[in-house]
Protein backbone atom coordinates (compact mmCIF):
# COMPACT_ATOMS: atom_id res chain seq x y z
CA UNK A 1 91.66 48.61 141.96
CA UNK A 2 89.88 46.20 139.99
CA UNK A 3 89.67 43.55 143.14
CA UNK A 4 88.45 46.15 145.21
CA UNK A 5 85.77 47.39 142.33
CA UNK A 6 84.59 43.35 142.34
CA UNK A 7 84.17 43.31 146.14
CA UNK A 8 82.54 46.88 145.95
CA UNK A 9 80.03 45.19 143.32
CA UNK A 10 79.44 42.29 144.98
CA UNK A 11 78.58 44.28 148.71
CA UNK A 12 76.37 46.50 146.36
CA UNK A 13 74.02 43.20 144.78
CA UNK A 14 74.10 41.73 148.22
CA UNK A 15 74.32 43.88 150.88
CA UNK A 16 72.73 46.98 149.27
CA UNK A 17 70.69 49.62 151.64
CA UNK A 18 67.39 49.62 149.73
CA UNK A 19 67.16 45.97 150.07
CA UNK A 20 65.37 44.53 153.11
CA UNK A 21 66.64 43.28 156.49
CA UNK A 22 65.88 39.79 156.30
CA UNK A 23 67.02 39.63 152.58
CA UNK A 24 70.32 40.97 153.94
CA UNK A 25 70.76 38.40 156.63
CA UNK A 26 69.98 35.82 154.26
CA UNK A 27 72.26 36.57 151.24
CA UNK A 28 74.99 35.96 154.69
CA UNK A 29 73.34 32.89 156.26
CA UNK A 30 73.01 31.56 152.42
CA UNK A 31 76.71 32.58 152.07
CA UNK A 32 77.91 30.91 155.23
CA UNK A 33 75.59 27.43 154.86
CA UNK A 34 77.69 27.26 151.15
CA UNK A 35 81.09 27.83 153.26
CA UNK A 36 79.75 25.48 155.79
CA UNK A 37 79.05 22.53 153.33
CA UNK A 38 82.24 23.32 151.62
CA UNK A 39 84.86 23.03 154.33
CA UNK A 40 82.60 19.60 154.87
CA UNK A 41 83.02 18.53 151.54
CA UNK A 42 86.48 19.02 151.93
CA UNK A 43 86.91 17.63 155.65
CA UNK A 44 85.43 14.21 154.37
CA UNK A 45 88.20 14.19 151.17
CA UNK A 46 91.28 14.68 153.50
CA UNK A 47 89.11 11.97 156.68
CA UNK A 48 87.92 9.75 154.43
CA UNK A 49 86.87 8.31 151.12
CA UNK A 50 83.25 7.93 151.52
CA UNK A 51 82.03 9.51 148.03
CA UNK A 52 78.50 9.64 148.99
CA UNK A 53 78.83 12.15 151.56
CA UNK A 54 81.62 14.05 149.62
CA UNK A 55 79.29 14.05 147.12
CA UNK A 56 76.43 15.25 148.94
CA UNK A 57 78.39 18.00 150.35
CA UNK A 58 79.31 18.83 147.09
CA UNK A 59 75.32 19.17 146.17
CA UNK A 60 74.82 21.17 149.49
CA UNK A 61 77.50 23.75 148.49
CA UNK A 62 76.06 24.05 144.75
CA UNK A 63 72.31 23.82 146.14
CA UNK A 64 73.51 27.32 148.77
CA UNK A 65 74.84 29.13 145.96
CA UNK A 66 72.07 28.06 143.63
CA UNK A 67 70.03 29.31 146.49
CA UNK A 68 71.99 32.54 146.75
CA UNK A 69 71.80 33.54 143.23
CA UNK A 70 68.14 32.87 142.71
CA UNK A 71 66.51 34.68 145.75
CA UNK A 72 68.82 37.58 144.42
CA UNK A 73 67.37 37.35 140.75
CA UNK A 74 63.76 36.49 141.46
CA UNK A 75 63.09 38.00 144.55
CA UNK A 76 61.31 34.97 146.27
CA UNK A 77 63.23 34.88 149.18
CA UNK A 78 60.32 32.90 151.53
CA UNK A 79 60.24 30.22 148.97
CA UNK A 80 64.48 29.64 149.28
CA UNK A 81 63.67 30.03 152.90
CA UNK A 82 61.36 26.91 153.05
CA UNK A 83 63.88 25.27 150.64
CA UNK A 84 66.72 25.68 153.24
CA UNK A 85 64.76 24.26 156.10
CA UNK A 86 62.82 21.78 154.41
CA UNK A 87 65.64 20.13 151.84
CA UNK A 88 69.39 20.87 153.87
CA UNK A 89 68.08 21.24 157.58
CA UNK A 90 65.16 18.49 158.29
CA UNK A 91 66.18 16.53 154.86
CA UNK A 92 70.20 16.76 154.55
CA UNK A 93 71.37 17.23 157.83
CA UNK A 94 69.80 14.18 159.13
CA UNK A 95 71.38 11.91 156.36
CA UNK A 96 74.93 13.17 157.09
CA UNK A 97 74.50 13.04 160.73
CA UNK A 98 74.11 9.23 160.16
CA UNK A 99 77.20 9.33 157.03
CA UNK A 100 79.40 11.26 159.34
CA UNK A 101 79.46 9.84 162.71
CA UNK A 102 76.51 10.99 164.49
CA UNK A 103 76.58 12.52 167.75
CA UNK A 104 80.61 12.04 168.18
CA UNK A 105 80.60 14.01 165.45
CA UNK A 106 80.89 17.98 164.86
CA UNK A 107 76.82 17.69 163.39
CA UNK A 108 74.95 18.64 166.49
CA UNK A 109 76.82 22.09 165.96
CA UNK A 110 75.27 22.51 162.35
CA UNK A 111 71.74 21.85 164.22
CA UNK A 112 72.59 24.86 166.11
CA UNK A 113 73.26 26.54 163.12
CA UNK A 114 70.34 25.56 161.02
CA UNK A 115 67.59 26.25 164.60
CA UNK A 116 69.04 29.83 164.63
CA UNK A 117 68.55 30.22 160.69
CA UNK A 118 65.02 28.90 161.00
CA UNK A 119 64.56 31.72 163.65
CA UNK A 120 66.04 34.59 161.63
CA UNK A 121 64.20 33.66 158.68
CA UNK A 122 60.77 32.93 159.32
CA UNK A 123 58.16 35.15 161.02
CA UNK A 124 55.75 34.64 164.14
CA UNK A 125 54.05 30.69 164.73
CA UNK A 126 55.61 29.43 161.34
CA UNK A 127 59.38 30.41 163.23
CA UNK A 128 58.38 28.54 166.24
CA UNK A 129 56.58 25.61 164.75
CA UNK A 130 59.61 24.78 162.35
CA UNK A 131 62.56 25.38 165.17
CA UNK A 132 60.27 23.09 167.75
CA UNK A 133 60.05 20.55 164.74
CA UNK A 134 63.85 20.51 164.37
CA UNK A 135 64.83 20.51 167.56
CA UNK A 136 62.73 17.45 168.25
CA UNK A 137 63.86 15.98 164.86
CA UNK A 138 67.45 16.51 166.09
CA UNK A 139 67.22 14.90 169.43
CA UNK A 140 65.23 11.90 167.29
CA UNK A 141 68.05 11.58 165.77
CA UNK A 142 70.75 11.82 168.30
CA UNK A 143 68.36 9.32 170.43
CA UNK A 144 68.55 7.05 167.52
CA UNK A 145 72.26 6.65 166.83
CA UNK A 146 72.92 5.77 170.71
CA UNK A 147 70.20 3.21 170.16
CA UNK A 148 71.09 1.89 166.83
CA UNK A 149 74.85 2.52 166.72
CA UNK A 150 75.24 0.13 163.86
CA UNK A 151 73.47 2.75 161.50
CA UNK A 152 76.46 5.00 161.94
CA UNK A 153 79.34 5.30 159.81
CA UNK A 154 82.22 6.26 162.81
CA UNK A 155 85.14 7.93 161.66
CA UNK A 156 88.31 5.97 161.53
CA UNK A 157 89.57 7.25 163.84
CA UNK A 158 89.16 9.24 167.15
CA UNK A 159 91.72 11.80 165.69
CA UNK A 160 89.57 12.08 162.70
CA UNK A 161 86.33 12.87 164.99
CA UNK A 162 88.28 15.73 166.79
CA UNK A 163 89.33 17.18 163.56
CA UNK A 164 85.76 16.97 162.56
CA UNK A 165 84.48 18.63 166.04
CA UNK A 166 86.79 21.41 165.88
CA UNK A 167 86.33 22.65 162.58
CA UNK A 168 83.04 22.18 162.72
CA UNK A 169 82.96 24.01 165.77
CA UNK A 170 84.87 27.06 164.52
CA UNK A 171 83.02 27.17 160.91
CA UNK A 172 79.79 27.46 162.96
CA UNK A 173 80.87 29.83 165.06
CA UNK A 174 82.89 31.87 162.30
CA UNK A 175 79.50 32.44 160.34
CA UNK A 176 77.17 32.99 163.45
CA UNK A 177 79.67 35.37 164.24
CA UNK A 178 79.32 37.18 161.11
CA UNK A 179 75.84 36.80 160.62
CA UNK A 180 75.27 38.14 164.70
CA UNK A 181 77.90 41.24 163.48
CA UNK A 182 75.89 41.91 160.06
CA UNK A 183 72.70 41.90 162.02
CA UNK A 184 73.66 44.06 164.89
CA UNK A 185 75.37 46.36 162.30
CA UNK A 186 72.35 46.19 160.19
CA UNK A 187 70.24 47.57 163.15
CA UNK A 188 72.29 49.87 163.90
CA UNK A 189 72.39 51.55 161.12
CA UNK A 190 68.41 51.53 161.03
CA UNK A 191 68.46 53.23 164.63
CA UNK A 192 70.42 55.85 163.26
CA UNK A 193 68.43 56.21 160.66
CA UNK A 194 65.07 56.23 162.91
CA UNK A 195 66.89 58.48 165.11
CA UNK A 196 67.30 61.12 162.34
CA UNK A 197 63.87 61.11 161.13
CA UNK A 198 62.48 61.10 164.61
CA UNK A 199 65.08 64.20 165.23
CA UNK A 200 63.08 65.88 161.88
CA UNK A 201 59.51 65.09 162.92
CA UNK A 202 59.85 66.75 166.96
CA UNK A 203 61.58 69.39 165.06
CA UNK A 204 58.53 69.53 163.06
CA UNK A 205 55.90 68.80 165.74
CA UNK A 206 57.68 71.67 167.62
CA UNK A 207 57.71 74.16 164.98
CA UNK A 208 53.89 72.90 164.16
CA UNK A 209 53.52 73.82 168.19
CA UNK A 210 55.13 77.23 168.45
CA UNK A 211 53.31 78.07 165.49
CA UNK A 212 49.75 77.34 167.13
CA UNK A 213 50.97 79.08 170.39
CA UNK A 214 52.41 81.93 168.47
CA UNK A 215 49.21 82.40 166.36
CA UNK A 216 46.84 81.66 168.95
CA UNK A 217 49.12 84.59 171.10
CA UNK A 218 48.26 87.07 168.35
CA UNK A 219 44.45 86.14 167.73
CA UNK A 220 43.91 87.12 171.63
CA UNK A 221 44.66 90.91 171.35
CA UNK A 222 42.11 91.57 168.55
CA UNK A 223 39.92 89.61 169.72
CA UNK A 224 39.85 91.19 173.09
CA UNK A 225 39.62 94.47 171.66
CA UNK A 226 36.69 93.93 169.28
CA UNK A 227 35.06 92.00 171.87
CA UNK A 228 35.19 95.41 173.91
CA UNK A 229 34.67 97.38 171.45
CA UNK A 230 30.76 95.75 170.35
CA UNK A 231 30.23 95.35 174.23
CA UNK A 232 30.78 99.31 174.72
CA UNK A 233 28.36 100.26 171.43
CA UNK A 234 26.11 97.94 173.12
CA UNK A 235 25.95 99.88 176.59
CA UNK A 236 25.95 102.93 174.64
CA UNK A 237 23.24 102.62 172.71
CA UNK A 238 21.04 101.28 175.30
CA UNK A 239 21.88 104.89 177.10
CA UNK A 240 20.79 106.73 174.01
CA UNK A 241 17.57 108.34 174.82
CA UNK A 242 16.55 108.51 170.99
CA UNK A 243 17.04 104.08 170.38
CA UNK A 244 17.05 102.80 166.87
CA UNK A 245 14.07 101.42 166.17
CA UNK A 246 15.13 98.87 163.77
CA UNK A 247 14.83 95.54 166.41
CA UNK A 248 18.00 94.06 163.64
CA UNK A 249 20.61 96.08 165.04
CA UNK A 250 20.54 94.90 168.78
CA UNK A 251 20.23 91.57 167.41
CA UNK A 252 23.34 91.95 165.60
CA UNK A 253 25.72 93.48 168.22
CA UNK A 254 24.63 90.50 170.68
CA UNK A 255 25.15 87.92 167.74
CA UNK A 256 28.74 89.15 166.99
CA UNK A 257 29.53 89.47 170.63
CA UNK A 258 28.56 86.03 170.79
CA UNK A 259 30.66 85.24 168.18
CA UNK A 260 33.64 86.74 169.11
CA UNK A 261 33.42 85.06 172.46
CA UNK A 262 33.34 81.80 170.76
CA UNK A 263 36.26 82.68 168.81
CA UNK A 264 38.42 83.43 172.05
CA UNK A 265 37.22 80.30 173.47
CA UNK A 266 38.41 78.61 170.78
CA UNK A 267 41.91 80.70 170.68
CA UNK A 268 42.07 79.74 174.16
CA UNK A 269 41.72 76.08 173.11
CA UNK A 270 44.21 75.94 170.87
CA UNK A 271 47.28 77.40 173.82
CA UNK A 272 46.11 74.54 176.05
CA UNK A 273 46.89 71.96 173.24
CA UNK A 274 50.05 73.78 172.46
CA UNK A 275 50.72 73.98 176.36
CA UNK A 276 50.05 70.35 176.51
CA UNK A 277 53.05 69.87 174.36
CA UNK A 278 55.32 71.89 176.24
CA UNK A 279 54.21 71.04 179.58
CA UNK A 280 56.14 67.65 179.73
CA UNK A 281 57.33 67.84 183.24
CA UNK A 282 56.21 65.46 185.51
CA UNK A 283 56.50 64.76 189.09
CA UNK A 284 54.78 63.10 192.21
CA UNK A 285 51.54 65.16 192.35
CA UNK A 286 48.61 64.89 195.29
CA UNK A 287 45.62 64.60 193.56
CA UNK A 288 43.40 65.50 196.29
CA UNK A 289 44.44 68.66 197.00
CA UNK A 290 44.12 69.47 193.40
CA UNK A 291 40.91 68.05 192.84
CA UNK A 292 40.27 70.44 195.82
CA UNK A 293 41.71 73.50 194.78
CA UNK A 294 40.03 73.29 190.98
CA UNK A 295 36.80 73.00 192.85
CA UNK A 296 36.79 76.20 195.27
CA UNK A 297 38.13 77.95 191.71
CA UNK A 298 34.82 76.51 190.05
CA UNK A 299 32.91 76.77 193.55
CA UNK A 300 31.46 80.19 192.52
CA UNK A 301 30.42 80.10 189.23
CA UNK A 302 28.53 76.78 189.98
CA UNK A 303 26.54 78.17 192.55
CA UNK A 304 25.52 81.50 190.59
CA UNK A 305 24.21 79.01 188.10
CA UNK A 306 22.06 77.31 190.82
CA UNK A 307 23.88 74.01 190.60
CA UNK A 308 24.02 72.00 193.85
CA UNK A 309 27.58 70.45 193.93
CA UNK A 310 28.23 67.34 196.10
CA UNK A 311 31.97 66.32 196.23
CA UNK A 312 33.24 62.71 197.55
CA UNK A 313 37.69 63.19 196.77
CA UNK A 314 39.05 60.33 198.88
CA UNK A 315 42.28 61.37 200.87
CA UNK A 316 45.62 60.90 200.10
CA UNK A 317 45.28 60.03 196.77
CA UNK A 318 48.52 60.37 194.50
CA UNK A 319 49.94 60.41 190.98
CA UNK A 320 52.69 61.11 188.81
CA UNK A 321 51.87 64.12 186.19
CA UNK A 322 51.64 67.56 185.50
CA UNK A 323 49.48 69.63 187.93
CA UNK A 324 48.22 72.14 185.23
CA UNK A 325 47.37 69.96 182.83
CA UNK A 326 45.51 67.49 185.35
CA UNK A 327 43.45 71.07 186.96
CA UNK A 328 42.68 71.63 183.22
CA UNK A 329 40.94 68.43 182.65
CA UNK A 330 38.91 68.71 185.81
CA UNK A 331 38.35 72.41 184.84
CA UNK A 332 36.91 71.64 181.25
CA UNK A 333 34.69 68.98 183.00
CA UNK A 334 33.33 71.57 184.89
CA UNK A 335 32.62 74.07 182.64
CA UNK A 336 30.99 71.44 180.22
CA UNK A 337 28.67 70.97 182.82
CA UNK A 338 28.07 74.81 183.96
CA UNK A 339 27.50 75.15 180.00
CA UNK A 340 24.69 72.47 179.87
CA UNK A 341 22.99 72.21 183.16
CA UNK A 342 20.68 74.78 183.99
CA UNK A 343 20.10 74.28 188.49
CA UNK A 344 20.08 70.48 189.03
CA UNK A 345 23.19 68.77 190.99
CA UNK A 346 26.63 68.02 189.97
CA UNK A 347 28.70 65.33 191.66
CA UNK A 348 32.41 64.71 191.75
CA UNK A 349 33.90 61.69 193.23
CA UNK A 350 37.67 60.29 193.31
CA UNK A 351 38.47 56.92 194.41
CA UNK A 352 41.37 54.43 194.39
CA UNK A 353 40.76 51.26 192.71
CA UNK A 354 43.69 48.77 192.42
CA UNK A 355 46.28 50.51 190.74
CA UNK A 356 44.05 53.44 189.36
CA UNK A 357 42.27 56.41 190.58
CA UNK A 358 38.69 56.65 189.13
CA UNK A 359 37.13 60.45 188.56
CA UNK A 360 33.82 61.15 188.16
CA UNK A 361 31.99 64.09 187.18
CA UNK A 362 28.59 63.55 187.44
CA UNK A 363 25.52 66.29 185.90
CA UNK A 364 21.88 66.21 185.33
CA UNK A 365 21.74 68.90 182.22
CA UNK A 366 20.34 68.62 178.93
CA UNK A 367 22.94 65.45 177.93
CA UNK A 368 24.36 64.90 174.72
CA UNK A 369 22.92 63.68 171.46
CA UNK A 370 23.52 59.92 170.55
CA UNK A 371 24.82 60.29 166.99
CA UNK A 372 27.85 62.59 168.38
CA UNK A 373 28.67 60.38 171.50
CA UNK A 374 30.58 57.93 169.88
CA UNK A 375 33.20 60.80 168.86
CA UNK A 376 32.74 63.36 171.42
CA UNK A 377 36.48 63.34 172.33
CA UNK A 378 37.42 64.19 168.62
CA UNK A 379 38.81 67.47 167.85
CA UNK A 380 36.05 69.70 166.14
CA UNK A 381 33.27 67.46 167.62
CA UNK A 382 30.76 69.84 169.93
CA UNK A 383 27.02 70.56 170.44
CA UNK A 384 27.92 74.52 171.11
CA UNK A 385 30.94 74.71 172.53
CA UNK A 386 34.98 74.62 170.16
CA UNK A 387 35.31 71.54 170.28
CA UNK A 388 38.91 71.71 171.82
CA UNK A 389 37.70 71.12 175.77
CA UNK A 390 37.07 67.18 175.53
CA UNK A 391 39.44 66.68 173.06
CA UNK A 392 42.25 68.27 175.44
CA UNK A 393 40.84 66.02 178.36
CA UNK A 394 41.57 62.82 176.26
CA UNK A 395 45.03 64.15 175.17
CA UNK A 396 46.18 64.79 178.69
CA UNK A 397 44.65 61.62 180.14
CA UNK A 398 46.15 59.26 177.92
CA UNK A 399 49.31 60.84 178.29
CA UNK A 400 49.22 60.13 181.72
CA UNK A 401 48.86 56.55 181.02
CA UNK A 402 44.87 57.10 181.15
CA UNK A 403 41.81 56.47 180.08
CA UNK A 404 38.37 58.68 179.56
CA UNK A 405 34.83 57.77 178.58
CA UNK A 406 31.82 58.88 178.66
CA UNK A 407 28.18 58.24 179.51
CA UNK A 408 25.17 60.37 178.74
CA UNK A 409 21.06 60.63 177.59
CA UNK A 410 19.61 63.55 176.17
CA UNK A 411 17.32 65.52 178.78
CA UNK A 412 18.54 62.97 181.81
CA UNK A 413 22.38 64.22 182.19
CA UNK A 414 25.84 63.50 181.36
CA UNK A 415 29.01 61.36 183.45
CA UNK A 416 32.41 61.82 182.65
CA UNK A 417 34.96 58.91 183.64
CA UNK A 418 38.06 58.93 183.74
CA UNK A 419 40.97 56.81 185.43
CA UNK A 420 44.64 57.70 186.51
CA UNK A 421 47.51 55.44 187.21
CA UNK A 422 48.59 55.82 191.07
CA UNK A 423 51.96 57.11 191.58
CA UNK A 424 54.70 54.01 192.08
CA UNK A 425 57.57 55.79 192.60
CA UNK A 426 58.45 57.15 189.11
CA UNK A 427 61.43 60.02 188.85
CA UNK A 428 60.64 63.32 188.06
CA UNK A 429 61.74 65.13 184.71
């Protein structure tokens, strides 16, 4: 009990979950450079009597541990970092390469060991610049002893050099190993946590969803009946034979009719971003018939408003989405412009460009005002309409693996861009 409560204490300073990954894998890589120098250490006592490099084996072991125990109480694990490459890998290694019988030696596996620590430790160009440094350090080195033999100490024998080669082999590959395990373990365990909290926020994001939709549901009905309700007091008062002559009241009934209109807009609004949540289906979709169909919808309403409409939909044009959501983006276009351009022309145009399909919707009405253009995409952000419309358009493009932008002047007229990816043979789901 008490063995297992020291190893139990030990995994708990070391290995604990609060602490972070790469102070993890080095607590193991600092454990497994001290085994490393150690079984050297004692490789050179049993091969030979050369008590400089037991010695600085000895040093290397103490120096890992020293290491090991300091990062853990201080916390300044990217100072024992630089310690580690700069004293043992480009500073030690190379001395008992030359102590230890260079190349025919088991060494070149400990630069192995020491280019894959370098890479675990260290972060972005200062990784790459130090492992490029040793590596061409190491091969210095290795260049060196075949030119310069005589500044090698060989083993006595060529029995001694295999021993040397094969533990060194399997003490290298015993603590990659283990730090390879620890680190795959490590990150599994973080998936699973990721997985969990990503689990809680859809749950969230769909509750937040059904919520809207539900709410949204409910506003409709009242909304619809008040709206009917003012609209019919309207009528009948304008039947009355004996009108009120107080001008205030007619104003009022038109100004909460107004109102209320907004207000379903806006209700309206609010299902399409719900529905653009739930609509996640996706399949191979032919744009040009949509873009077709959306306009004979809009067709009539355009005209009644005096708006000359010029469309230029190139054929056989296809993508991979969701055909209610991409008819809802054209339709808001249009309706921004049947909102704000009073006669004048209206152009729509689809072409293929590369990889993309360009849209353009194209109006000369009263344009939008500089200081909002910047952020007319944002939810909330309108002139007179809810501010959903645009705001859905961007959501749905770039979900699509789009983009949208816009172009406008006050009193000249307003064009919409926006660009789809072309359909490459993606699966349905």
């Amino acid at each position: 009990m008490q063995r297992k409560s020291l190893i139990q204490r030990f995994i708990a300073m070391f290995f604990a979950a609060e602490l972070e990954f790469r102070v993890k894998l080095f607590h193991v890589l600092a454990m497994g450079g001290a085994l490393l120098s150690f079984v050297m250490c004692v490789l050179v006592i049993v091969n030979y009597s050369d008590h400089m490099t037991i010695v600085v084996n000895a040093l290397s072991t103490l120096l890992s541990c020293a290491l090991l125990l300091y990062s853990y109480r201080s916390g300044k694990y990217q100072l024992c970092y630089m310690i580690t490459i700069v004293g043992i890998f480009l500073g030690l290694f190379p001395f008992l390469f030359f102590a230890s019988g260079g190349y025919h030696s088991g060494m070149p596996v400990f630069f192995i060991f020491a280019i894959v620590f370098t890479i675990f430790m260290l972060e972005g160009k200062k990784a790459i610049g130090f492992s490029i440094l040793e590596m061409i350090l190491y091969v210095t080195l290795c260049i060196t002893a075949y030119l310069h033999p005589e500044w090698v100490t060989p083993f006595a024998s060529e029995e001694d050099a295999l021993v040397d080669i094969i533990i060194s082999l399997v003490a290298v590959s015993l603590v990659l190993g283990v730090c390879l395990y620890t680190h795959f373990c490590m990150y599994n365990a973080q998936q699973k946590k990721l997985d969990a909290q990503n689990a809680v926020l859809a749950q969230a994001n769909k509750m937040k969803t059904e919520f809207l939709a539900n709410a949204s549901h409910e506003m409709r009905t009242p909304l619809t009946v008040t709206s009917v309700n003012v609209q019919t007091v309207i009528e009948m008062l304008a039947e009355m034979d004996h009108k009120i002559d107080d001008p205030e009241v007619d104003t009022l009934l038109h100004n909460a009719q107004s109102e209320i209109m907004r207000m379903s807009r806006m209700v309206t609004g609010m299902l399409n971003l719900a529905s653009v949540s739930e609509n996640t289906e996706r399949q191979k979709l032919d744009f040009t018939s949509l873009m077709h169909n959306t306009m004979e919808m809009m067709h009539m309403s355009l005209v009644k408003k005096g708006i000359a409409v010029t469309v230029d939909i190139a054929p056989d044009l296809w993508i991979f989405g969701n055909a209610d959501l991409m008819a809802q983006v054209l339709t808001n276009l249009l309706q921004n412009a049947l909102a704000h351009t009073k006669g004048g022309s209206l152009q729509v145009q689809a072409n293929k460009e590369a990889n993309f399909i360009t849209v353009t919707v194209k109006d000369t009405g009263s344009g939008i005002a500089p200081e909002i253009l910047p952020d007319v995409f944002e939810r909330g952000v309108t002139t007179n309409g809810t501010g959903y419309g645009l705001y859905l358009c961007k959501t749905v493009v770039e979900s699509h693996g789009g983009e949208i932008w816009m172009e406008s002047k006050l009193g000249v007229g307003t064009t919409v861009y926006y660009k789809l990816p072309v359909y490459e043979g993606q699966l349905g789901g």
